[in-house]
N, C-alpha and C. Protein backbone atom coordinates (compact mmCIF):
# COMPACT_ATOMS: atom_id res chain seq x y z
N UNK A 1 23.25 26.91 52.90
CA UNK A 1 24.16 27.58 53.83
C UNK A 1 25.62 27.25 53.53
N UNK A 2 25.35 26.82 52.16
CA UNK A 2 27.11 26.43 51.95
C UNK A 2 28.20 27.68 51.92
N UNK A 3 27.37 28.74 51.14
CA UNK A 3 28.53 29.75 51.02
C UNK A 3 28.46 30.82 52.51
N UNK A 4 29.86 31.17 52.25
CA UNK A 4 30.15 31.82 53.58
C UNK A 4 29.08 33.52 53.85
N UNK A 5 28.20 34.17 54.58
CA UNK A 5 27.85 35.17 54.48
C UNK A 5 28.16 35.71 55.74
N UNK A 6 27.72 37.12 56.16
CA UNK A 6 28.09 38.35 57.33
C UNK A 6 28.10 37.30 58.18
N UNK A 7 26.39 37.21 58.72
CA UNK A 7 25.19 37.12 59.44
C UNK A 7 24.39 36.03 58.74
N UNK A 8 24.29 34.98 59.09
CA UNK A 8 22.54 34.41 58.98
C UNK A 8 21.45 34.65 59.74
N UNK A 9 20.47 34.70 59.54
CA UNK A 9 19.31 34.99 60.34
C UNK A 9 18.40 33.76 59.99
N UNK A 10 17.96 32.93 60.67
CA UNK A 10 16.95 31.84 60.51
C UNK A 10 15.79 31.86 61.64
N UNK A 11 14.84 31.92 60.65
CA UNK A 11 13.61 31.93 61.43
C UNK A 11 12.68 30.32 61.75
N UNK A 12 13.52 30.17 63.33
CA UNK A 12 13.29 29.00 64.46
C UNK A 12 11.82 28.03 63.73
N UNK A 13 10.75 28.67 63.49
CA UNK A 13 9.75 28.43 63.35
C UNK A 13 9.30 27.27 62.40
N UNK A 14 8.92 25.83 62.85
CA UNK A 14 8.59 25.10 62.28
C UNK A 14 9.96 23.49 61.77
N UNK A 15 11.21 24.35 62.03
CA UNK A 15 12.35 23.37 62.24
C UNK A 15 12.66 22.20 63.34
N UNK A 16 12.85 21.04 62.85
CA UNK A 16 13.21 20.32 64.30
C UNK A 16 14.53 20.54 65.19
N UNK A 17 14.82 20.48 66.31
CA UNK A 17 15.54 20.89 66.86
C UNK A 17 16.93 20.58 67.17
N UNK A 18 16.64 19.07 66.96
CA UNK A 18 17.87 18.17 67.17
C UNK A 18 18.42 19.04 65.15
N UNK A 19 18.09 18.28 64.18
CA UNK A 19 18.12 18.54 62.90
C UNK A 19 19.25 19.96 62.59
N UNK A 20 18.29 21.02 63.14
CA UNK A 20 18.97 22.45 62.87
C UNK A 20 20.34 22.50 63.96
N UNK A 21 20.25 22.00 65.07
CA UNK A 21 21.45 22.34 66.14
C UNK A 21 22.45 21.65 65.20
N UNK A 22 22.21 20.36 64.45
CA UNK A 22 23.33 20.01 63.83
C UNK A 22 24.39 20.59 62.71
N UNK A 23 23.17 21.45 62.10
CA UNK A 23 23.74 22.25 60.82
C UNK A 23 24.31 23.39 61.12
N UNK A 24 23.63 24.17 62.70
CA UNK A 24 23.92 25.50 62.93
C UNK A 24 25.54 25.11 63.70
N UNK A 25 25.76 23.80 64.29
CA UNK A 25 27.51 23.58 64.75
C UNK A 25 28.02 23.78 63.62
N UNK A 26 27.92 22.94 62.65
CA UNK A 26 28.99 22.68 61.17
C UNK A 26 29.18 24.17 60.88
N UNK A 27 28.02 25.09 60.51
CA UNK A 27 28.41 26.64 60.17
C UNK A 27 29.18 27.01 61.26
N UNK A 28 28.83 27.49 62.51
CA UNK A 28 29.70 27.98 63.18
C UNK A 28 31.31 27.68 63.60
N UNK A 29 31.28 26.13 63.90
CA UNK A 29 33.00 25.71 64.14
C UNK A 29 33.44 26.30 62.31
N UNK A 30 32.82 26.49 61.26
CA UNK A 30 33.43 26.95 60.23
C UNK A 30 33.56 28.73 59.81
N UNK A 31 32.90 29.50 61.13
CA UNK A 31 33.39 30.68 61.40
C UNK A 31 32.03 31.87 60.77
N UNK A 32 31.08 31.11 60.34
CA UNK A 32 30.06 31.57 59.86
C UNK A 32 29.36 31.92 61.42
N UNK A 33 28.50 33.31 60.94
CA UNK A 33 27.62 34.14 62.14
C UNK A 33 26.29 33.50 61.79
N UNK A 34 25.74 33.40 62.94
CA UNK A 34 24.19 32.78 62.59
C UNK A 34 23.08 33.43 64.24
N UNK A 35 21.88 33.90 63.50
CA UNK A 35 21.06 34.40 64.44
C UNK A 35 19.92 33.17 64.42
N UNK A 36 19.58 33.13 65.09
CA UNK A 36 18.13 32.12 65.30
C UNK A 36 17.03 33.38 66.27
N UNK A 37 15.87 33.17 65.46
CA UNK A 37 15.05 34.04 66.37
C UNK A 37 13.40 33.00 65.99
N UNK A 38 12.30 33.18 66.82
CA UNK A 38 11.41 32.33 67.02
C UNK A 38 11.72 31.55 67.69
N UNK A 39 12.83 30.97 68.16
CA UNK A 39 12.85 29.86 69.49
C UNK A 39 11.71 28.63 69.77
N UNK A 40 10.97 29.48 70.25
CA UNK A 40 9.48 28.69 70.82
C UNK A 40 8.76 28.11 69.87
N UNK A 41 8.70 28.80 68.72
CA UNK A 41 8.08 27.70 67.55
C UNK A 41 9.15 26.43 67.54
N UNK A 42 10.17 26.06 67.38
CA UNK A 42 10.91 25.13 67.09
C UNK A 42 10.31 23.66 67.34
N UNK A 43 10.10 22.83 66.89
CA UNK A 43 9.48 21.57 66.93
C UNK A 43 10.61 20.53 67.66
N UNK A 44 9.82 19.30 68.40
CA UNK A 44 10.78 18.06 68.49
C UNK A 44 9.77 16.83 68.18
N UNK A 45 9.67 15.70 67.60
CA UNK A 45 9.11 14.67 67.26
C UNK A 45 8.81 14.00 68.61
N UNK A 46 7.72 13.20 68.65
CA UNK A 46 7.14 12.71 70.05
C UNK A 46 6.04 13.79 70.04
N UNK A 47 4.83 13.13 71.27
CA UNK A 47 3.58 14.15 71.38
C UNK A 47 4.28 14.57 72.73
N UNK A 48 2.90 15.89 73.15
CA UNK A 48 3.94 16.65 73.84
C UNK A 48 4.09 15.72 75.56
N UNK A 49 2.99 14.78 75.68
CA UNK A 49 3.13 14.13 76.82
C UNK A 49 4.35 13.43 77.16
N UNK A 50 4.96 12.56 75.88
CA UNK A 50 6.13 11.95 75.78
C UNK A 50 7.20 13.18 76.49
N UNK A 51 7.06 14.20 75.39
CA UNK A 51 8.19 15.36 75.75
C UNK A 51 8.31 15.62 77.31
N UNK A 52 7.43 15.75 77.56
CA UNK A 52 7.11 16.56 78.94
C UNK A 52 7.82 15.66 80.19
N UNK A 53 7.56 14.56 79.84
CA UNK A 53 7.44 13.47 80.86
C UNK A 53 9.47 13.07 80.79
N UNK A 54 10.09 13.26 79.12
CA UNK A 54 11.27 13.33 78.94
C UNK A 54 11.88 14.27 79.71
N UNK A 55 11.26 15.84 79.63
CA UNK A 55 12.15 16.67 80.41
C UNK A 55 12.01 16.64 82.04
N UNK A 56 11.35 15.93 82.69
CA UNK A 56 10.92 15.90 84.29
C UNK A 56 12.05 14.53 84.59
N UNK A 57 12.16 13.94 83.49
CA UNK A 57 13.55 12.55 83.62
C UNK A 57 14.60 13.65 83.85
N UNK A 58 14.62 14.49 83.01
CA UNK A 58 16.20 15.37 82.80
C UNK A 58 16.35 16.22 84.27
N UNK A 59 15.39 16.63 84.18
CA UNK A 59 15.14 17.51 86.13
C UNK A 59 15.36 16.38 87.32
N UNK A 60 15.67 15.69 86.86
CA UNK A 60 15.96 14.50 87.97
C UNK A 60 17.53 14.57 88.25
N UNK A 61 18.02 14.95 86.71
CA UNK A 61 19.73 14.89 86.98
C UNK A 61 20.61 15.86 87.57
N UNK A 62 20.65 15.57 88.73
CA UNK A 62 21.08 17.02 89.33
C UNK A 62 22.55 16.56 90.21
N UNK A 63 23.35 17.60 90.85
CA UNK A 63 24.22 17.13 92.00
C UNK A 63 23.37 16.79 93.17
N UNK A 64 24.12 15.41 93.98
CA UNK A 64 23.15 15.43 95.20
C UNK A 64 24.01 15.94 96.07
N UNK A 65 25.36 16.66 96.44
CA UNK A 65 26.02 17.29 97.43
C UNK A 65 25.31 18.52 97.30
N UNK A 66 25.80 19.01 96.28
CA UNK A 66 24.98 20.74 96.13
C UNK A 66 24.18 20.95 94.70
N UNK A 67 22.94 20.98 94.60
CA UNK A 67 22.10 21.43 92.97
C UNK A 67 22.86 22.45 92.43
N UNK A 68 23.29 23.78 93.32
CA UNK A 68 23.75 24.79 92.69
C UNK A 68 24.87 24.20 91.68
N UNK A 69 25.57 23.27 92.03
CA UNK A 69 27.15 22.96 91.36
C UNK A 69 26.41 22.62 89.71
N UNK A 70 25.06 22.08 89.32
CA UNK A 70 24.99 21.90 88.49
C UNK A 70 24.26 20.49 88.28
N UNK A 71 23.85 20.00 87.12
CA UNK A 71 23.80 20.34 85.78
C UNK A 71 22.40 21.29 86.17
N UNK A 72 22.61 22.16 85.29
CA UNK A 72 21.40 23.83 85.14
C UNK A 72 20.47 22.67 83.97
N UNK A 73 19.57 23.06 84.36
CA UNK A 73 18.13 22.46 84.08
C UNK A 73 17.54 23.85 83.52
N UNK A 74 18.04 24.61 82.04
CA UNK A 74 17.22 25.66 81.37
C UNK A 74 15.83 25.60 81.02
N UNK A 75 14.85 26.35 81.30
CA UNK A 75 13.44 26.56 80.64
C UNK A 75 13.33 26.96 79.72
N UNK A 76 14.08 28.02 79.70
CA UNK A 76 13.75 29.22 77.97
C UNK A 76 13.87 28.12 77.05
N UNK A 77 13.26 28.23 75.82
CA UNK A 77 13.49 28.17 74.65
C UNK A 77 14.65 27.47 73.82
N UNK A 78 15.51 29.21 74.28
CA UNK A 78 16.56 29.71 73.43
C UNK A 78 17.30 28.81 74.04
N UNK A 79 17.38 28.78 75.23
CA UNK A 79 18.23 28.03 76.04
C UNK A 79 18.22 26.30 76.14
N UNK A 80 17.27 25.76 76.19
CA UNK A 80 17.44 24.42 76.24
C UNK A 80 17.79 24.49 74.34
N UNK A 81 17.71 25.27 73.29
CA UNK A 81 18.45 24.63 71.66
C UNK A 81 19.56 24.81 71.88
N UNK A 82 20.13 26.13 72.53
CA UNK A 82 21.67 26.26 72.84
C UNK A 82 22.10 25.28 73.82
N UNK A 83 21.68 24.52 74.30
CA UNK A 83 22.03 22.70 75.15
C UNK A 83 22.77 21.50 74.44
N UNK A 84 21.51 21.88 73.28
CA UNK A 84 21.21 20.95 72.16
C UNK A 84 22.61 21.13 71.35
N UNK A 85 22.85 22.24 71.34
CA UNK A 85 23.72 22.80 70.19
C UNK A 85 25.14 22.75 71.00
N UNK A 86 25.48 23.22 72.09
CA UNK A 86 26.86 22.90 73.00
C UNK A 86 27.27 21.43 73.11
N UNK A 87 26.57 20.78 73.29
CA UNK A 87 26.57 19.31 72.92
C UNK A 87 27.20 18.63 71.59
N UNK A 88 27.01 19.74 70.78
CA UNK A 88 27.52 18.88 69.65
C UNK A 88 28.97 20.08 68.89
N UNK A 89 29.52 20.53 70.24
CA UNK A 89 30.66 21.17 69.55
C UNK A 89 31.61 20.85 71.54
N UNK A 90 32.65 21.18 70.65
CA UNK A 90 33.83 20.94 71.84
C UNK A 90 33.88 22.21 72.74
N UNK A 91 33.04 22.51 73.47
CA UNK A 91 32.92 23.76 73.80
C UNK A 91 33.87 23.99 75.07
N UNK A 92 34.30 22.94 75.84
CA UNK A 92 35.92 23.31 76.53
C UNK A 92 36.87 23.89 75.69
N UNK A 93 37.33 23.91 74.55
CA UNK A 93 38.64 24.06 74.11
C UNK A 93 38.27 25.38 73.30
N UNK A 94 39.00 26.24 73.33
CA UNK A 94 38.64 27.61 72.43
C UNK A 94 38.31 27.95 71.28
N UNK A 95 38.23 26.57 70.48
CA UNK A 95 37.79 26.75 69.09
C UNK A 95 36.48 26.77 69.15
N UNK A 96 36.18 25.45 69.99
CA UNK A 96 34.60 25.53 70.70
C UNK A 96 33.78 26.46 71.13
N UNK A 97 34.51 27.43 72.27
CA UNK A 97 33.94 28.49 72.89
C UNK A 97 34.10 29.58 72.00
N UNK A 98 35.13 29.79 70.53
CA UNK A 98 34.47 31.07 69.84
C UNK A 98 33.67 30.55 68.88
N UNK A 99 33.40 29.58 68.43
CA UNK A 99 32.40 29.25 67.65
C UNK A 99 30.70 29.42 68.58
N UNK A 100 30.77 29.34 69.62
CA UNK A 100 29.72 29.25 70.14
C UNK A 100 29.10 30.93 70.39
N UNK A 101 29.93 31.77 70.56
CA UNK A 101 30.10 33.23 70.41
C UNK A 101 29.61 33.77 69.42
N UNK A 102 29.43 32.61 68.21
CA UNK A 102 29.14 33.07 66.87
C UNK A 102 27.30 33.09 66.91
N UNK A 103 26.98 32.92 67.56
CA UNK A 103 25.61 32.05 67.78
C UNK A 103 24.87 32.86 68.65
N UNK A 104 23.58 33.72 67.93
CA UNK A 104 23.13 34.28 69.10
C UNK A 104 21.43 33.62 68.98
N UNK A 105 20.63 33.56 69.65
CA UNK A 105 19.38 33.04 70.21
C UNK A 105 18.30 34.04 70.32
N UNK A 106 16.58 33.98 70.35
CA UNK A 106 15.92 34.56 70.98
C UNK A 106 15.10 33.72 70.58
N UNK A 107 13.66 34.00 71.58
CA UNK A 107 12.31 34.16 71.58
C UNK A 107 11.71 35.29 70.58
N UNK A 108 10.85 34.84 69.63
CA UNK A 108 10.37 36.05 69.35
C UNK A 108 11.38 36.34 68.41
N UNK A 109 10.66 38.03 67.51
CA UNK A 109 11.89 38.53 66.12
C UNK A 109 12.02 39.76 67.07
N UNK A 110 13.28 40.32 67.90
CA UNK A 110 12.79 41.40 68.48
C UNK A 110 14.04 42.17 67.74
N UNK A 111 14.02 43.26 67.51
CA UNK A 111 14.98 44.52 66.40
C UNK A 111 15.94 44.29 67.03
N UNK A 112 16.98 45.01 65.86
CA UNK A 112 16.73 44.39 64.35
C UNK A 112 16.38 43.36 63.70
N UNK A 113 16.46 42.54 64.19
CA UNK A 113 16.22 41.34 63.50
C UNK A 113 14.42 41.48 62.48
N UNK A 114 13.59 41.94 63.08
CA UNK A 114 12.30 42.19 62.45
C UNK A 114 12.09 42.70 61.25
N UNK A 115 13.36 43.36 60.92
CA UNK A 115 13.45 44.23 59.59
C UNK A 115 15.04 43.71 58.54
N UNK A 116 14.63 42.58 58.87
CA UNK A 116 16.07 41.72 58.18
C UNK A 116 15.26 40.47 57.42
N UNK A 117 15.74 40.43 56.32
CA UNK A 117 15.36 38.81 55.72
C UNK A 117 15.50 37.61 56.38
N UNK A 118 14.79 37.10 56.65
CA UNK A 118 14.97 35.60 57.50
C UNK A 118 14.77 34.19 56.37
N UNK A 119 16.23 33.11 56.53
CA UNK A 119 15.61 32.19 56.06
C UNK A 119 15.59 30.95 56.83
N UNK A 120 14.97 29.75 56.21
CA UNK A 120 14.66 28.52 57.04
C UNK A 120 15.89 27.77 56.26
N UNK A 121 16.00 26.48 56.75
CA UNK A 121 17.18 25.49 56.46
C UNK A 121 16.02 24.39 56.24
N UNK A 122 16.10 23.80 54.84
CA UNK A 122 15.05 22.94 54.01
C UNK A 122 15.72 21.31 54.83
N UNK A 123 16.93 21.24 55.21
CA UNK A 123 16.96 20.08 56.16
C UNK A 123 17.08 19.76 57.35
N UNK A 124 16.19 20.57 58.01
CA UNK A 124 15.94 20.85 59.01
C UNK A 124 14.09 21.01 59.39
N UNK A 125 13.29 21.22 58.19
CA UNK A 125 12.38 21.65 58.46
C UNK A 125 11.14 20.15 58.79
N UNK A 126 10.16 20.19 60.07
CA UNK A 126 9.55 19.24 60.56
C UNK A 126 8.57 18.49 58.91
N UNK A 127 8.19 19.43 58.34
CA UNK A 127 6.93 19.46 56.97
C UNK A 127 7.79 18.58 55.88
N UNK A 128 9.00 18.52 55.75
CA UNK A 128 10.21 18.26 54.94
C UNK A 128 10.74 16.62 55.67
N UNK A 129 10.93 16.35 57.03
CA UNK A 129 11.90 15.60 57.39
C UNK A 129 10.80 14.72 58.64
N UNK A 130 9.88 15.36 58.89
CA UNK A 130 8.93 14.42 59.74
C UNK A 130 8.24 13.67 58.77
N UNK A 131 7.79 12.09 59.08
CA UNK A 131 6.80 11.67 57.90
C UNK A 131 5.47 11.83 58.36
N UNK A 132 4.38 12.07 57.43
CA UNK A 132 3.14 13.20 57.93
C UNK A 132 2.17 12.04 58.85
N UNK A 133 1.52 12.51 59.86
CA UNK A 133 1.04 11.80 60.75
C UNK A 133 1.37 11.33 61.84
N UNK A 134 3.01 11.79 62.24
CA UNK A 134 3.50 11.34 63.21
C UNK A 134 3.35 12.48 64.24
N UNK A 135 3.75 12.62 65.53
CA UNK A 135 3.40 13.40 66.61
C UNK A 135 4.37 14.16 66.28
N UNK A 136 4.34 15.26 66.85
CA UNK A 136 5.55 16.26 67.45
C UNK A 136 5.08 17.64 68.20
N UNK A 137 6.14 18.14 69.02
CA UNK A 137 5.61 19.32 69.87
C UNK A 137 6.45 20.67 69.58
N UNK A 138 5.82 21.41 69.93
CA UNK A 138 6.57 22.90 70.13
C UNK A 138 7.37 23.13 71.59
N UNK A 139 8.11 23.43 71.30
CA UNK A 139 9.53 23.33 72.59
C UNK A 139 8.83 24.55 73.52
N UNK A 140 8.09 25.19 72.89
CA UNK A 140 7.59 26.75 73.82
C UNK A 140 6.28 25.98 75.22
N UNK A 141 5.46 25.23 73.96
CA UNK A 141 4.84 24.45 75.07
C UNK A 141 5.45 23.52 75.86
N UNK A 142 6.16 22.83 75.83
CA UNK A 142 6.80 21.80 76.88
C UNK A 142 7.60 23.38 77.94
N UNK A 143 8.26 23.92 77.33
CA UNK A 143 8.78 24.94 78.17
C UNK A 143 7.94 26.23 79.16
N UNK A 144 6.72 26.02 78.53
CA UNK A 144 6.19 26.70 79.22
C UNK A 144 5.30 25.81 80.62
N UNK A 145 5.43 24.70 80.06
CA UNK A 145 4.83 23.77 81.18
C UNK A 145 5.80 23.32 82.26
N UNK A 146 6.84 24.05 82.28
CA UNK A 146 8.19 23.24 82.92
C UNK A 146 8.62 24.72 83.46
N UNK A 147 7.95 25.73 83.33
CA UNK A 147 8.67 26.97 84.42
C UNK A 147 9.00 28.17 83.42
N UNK A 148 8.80 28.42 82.22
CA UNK A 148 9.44 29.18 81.41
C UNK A 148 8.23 30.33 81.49
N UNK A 149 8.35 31.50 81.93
CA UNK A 149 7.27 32.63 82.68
C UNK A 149 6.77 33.32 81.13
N UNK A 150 7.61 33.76 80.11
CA UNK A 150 7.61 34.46 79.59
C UNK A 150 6.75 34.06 77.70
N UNK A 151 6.08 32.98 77.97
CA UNK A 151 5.10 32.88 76.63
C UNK A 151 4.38 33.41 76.46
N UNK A 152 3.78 34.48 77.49
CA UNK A 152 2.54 35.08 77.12
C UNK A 152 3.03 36.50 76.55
N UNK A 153 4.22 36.79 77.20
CA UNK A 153 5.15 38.32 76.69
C UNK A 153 5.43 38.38 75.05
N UNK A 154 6.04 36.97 75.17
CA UNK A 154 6.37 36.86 73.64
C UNK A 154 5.05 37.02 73.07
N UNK A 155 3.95 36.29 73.10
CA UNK A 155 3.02 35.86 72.11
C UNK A 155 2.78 37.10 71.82
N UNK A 156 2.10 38.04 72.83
CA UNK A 156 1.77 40.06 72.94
C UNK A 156 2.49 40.56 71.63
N UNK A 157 4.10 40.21 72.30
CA UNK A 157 4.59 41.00 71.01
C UNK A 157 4.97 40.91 69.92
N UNK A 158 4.86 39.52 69.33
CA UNK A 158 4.73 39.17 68.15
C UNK A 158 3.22 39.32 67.25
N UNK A 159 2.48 39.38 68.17
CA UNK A 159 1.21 39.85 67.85
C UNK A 159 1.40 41.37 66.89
N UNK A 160 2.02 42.06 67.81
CA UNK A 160 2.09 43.31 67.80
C UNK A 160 2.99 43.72 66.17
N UNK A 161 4.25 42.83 66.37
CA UNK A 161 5.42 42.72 65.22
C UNK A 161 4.31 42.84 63.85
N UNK A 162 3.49 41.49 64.10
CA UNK A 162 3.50 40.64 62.72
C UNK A 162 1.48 42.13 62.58
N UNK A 163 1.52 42.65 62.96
CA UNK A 163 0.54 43.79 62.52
C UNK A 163 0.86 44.92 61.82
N UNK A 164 2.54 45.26 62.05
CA UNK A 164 3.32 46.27 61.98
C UNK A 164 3.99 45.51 60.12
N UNK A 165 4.56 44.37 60.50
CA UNK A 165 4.55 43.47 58.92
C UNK A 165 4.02 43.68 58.11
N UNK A 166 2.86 43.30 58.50
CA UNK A 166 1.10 43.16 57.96
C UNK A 166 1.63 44.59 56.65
N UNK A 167 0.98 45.69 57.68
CA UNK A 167 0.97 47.39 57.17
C UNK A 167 2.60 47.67 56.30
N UNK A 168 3.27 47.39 56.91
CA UNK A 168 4.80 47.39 55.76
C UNK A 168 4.79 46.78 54.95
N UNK A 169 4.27 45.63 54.50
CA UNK A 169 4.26 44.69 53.11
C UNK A 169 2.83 45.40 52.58
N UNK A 170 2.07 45.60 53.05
CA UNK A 170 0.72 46.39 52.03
C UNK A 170 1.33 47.45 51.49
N UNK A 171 2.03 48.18 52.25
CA UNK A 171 3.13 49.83 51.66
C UNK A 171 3.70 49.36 50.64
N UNK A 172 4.63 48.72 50.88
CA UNK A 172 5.33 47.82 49.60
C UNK A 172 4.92 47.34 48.60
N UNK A 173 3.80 46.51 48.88
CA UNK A 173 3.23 45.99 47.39
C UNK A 173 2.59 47.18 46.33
N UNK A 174 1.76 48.46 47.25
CA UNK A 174 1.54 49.24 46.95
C UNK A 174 2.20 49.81 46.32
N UNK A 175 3.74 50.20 46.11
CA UNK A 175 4.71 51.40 46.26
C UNK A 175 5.05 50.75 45.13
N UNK A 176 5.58 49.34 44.95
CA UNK A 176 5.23 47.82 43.69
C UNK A 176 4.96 48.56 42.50
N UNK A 177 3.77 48.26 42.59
CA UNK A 177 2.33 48.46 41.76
C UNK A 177 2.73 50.16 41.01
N UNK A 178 2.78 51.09 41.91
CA UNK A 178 3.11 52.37 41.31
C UNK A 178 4.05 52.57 40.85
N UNK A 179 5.06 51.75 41.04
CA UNK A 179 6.73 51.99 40.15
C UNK A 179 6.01 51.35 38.86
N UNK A 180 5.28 50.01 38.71
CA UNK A 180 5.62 49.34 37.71
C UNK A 180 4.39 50.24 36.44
N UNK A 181 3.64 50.67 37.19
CA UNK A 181 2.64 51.54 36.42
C UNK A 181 3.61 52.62 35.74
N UNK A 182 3.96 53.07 36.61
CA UNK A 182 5.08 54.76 36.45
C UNK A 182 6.30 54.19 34.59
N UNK A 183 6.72 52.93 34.97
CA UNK A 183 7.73 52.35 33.91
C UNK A 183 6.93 52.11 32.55
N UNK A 184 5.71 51.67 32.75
CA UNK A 184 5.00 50.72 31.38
C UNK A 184 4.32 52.33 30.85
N UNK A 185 3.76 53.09 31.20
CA UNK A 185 3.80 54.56 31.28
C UNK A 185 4.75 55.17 30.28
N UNK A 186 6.34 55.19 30.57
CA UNK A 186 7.34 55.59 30.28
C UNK A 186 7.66 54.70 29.27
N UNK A 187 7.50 53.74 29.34
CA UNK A 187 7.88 52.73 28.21
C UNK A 187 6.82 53.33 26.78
N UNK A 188 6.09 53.30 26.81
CA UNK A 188 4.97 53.84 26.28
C UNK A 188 5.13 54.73 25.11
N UNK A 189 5.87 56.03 26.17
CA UNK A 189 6.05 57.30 25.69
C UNK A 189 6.96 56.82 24.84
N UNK A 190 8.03 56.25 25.44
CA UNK A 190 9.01 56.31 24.69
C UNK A 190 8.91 55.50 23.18
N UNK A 191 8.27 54.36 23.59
CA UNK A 191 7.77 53.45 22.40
C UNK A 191 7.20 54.12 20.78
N UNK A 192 6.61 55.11 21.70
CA UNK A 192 5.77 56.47 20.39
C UNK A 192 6.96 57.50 19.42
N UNK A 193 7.98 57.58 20.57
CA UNK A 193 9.27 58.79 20.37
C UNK A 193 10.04 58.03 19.19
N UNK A 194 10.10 56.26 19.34
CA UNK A 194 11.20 55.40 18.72
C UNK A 194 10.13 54.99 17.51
N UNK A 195 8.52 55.05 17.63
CA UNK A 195 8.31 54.76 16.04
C UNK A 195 8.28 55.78 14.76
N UNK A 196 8.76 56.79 15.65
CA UNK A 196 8.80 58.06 14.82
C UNK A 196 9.78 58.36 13.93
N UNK A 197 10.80 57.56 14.83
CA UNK A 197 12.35 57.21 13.47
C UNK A 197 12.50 55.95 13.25
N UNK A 198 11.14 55.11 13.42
CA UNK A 198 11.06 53.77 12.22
C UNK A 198 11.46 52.68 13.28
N UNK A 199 11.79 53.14 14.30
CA UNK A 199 12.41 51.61 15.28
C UNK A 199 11.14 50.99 15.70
């Protein structure tokens, strides 16, 4: 992610959370666009009992004059990494708040994003930076155990996405296969045309 591009698109799935919020500040306070989509796959180290039992500590921290005043206790996903990620930029001061602008979130790949290249960040990823055998959870499950309504919506329609994938990459490989036939074909011909004047 060193060089500058439009848009990044990184697909959430299988990254730790603390890890990626760190890399996705450095791009953004440096003016780079970045999408995150999958959310709910996103990993954190600890099993999920540890986790769980961590975020019911955090639901404890509230105002005791008025809750409304704050601190917001997010469920989504998207929302408790964007926590993660405000945290580690100056987001009072305006350099902060347009870098954070740069940064958009979801659950799920929902369009465009579904029909865009997605990549992962290799220092960031749990398979890469966890050592093997140790615990860790999916932020969708702790979030869905903590009030977050909408895992079963997502799961439906990623179901749905990754069938529609499925049938577009078989087209493709297909469509592949017939160009490269169509060329070695043509190569062929032509191969016959060029030994005819000795080449």
């Amino acid at each position: 992610m060193s060089t500058f591009e439009k848009v990044i698109v990184i697909d959430g799935k299988g990254h730790l959370l603390g890890r990626l919020a760190s890399i996705v500040a450095k791009q953004i306070l440096n003016g780079q666009k970045v999408v995150i989509v999958r959310c709910e796959e996103m990993q954190v180290s600890g099993s999920f009992f540890r986790n769980k039992l961590r975020y019911h500590a955090y639901l404890h921290k509230r105002c005791l004059i008025n809750p409304q005043r704050g601190p917001f206790h997010f469920r989504a996903p998207s929302r408790i990494f964007y926590k993660a990620l405000r945290g580690m930029i100056p987001h009072k001061t305006a350099r902060g708040a347009a870098a954070l602008d740069r940064v958009k979130l979801f659950e799920g790949v929902p369009p465009p994003y579904d029909r865009v290249k997605r990549v992962v960040v290799p220092a960031a990823l749990r398979v890469l930076k966890l050592k093997p055998g140790r615990k860790y959870t999916t932020i969708g499950r702790v979030s869905h155990e903590v009030g977050w309504k909408y895992q079963d919506v997502v799961k439906t329609l990623e179901e749905k996405r990754k069938v529609k994938s499925a049938a577009f990459y078989a087209r493709r490989v297909a469509q592949s296969k017939l160009a490269a036939k169509a060329r070695q074909e043509k190569a062929e011909a032509i191969n016959k045309e060029l030994a005819v004047y000795g080449h």
